[in-house]
C-alpha atoms as a PDB file:
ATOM      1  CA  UNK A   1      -5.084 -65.388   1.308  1.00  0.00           C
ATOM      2  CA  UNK A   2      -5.048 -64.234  -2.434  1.00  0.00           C
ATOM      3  CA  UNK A   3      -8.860 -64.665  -3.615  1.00  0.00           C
ATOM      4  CA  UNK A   4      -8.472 -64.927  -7.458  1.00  0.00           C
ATOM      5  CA  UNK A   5     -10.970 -65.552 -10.295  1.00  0.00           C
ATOM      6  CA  UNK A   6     -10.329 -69.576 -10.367  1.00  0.00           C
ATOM      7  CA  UNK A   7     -10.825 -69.421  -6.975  1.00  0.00           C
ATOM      8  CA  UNK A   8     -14.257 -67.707  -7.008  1.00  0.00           C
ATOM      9  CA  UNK A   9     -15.751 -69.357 -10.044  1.00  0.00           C
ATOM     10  CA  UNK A  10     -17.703 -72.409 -10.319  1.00  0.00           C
ATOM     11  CA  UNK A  11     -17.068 -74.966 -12.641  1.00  0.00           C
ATOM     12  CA  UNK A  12     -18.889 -74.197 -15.806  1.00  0.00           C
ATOM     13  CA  UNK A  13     -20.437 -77.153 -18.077  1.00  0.00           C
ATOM     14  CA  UNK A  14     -20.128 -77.420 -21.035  1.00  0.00           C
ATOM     15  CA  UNK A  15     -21.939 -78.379 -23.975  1.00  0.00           C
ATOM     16  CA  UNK A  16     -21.414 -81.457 -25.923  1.00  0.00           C
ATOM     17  CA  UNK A  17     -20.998 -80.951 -29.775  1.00  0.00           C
ATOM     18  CA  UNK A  18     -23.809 -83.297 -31.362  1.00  0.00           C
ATOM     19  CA  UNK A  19     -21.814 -86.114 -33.183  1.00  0.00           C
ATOM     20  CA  UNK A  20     -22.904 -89.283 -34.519  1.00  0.00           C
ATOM     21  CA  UNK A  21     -23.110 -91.540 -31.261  1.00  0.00           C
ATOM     22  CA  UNK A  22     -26.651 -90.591 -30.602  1.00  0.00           C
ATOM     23  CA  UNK A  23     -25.272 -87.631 -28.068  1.00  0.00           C
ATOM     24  CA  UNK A  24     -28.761 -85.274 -27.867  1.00  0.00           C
ATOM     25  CA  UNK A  25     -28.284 -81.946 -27.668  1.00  0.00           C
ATOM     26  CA  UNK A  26     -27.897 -80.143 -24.734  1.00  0.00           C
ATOM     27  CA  UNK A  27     -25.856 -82.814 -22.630  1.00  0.00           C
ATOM     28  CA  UNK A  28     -23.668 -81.403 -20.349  1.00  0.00           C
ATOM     29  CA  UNK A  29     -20.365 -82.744 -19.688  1.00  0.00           C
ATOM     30  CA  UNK A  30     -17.535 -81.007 -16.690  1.00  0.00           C
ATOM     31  CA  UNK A  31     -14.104 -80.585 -18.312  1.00  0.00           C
ATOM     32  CA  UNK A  32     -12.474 -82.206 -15.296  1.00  0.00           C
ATOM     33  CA  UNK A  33      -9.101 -81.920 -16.852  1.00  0.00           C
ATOM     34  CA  UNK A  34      -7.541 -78.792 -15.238  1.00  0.00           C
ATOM     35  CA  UNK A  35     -10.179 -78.824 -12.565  1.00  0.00           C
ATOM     36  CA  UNK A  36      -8.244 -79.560  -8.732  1.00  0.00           C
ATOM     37  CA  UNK A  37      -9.563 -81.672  -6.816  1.00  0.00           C
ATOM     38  CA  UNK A  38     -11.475 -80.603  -3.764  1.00  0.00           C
ATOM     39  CA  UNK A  39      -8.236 -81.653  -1.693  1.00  0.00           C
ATOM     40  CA  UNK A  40      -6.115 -79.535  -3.880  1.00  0.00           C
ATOM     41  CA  UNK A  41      -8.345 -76.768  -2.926  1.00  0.00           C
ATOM     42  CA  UNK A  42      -8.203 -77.298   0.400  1.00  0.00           C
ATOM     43  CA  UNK A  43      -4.546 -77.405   0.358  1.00  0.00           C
ATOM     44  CA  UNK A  44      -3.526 -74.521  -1.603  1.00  0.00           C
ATOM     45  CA  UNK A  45      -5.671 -72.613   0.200  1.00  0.00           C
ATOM     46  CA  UNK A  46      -4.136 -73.374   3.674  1.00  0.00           C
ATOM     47  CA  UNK A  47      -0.653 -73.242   2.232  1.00  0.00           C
ATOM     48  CA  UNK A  48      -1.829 -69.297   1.167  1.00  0.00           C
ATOM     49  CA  UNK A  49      -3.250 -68.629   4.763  1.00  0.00           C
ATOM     50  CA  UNK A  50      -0.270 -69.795   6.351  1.00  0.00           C
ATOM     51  CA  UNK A  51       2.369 -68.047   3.688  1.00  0.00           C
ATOM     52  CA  UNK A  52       0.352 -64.626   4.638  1.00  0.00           C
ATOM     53  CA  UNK A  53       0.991 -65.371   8.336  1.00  0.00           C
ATOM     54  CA  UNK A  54       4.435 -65.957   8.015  1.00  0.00           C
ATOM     55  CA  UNK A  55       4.667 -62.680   5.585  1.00  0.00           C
ATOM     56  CA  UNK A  56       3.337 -60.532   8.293  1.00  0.00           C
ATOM     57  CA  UNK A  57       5.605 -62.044  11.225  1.00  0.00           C
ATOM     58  CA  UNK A  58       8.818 -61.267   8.925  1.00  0.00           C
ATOM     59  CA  UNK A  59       7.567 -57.941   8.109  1.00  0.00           C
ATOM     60  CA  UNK A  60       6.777 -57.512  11.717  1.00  0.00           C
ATOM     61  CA  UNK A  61      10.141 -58.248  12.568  1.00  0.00           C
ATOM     62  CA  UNK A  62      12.147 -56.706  10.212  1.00  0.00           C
ATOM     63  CA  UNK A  63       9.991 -53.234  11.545  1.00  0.00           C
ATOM     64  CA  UNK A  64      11.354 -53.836  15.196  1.00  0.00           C
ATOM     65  CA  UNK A  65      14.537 -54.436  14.239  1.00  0.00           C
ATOM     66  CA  UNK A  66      14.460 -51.510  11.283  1.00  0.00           C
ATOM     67  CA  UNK A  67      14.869 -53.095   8.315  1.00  0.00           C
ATOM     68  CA  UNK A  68      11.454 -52.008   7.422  1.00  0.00           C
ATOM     69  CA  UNK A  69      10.154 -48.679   7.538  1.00  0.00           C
ATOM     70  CA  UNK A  70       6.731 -48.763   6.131  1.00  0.00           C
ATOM     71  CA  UNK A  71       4.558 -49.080   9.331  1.00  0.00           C
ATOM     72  CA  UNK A  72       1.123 -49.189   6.696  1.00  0.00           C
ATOM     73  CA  UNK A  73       2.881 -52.215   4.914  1.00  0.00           C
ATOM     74  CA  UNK A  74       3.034 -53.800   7.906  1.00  0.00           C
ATOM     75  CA  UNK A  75      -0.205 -53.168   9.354  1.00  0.00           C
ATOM     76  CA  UNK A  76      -1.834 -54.497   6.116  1.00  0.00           C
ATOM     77  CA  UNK A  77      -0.257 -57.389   6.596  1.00  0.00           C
ATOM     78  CA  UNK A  78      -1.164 -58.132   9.674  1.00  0.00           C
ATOM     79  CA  UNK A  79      -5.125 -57.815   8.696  1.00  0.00           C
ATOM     80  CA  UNK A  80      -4.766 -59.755   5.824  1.00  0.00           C
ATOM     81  CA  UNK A  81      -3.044 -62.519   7.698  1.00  0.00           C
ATOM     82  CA  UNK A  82      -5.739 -61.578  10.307  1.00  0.00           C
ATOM     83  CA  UNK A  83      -8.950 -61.861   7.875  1.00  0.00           C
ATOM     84  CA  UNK A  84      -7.247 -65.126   6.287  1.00  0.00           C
ATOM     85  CA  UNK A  85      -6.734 -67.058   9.634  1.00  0.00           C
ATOM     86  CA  UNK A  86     -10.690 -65.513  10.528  1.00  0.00           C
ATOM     87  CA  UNK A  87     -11.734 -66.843   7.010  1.00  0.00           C
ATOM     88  CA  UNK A  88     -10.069 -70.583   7.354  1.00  0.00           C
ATOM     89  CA  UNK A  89     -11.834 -71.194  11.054  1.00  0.00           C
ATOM     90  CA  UNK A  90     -15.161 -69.835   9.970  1.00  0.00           C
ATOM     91  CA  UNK A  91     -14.903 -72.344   6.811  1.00  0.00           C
ATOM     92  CA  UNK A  92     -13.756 -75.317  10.021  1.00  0.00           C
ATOM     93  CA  UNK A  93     -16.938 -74.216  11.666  1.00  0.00           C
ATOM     94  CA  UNK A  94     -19.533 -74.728   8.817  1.00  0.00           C
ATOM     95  CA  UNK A  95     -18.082 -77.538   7.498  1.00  0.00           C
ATOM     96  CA  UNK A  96     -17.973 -79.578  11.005  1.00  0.00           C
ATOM     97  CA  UNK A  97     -21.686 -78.253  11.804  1.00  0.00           C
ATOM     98  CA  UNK A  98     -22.337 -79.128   8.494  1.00  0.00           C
ATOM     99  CA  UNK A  99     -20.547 -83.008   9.509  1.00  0.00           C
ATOM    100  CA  UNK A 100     -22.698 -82.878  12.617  1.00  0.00           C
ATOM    101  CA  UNK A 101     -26.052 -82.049  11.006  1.00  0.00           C
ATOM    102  CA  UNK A 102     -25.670 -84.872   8.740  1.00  0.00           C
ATOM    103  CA  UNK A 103     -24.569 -87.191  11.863  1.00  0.00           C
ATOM    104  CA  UNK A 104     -27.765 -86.445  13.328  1.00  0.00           C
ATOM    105  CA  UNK A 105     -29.978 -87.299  10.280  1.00  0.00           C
ATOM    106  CA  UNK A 106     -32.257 -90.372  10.654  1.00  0.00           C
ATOM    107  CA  UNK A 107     -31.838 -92.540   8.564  1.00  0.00           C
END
């Protein structure tokens, strides 16, 4: 999974220019136009875990059958399809004991 800056960041307000519609200053308004969508997130993000998997199966492959010769390459693949897959169930976990603590609320 390739962990990149947009990935990382949160989305950052920002401020409202004061104009003549009686806007104080200091609002804060989210620039929601190039901001995905928490499904798009989700989505890319388990498209990336399973491109890494199938990565390190073809380079695990092409190393039994020779095409490859860089046993490192291929053992750094493996982890990093490893540490992805790890990643993406420990994120399943939270978020469904996150579900079932808010099940459980009283209301």
């Amino acid at each position: 999974m390739k962990i990149t800056a947009s990935n990382t960041q949160l989305i950052q307000p920002k401020v409202s220019p004061i104009n003549n519609n009686n806007v104080a200053e200091g609002v804060l308004k989210l620039d929601d136009k190039n901001t995905p969508s928490f499904s798009e997130r989700l989505s890319s993000g388990l498209d990336q875990v399973a491109n890494s998997q199938n990565e390190a199966a073809k380079l695990a492959k092409n190393f039994e059958l020779g095409a490859e010769n860089d046993l490192a390459r291929v053992m750094v693949g493996q982890q990093v399809s490893s540490l992805a897959f790890q990643l993406t169930l420990n994120v399943r976990n939270k978020a469904l004991s996150a579900y079932k603590d808010i099940m459980n609320m009283p209301v």
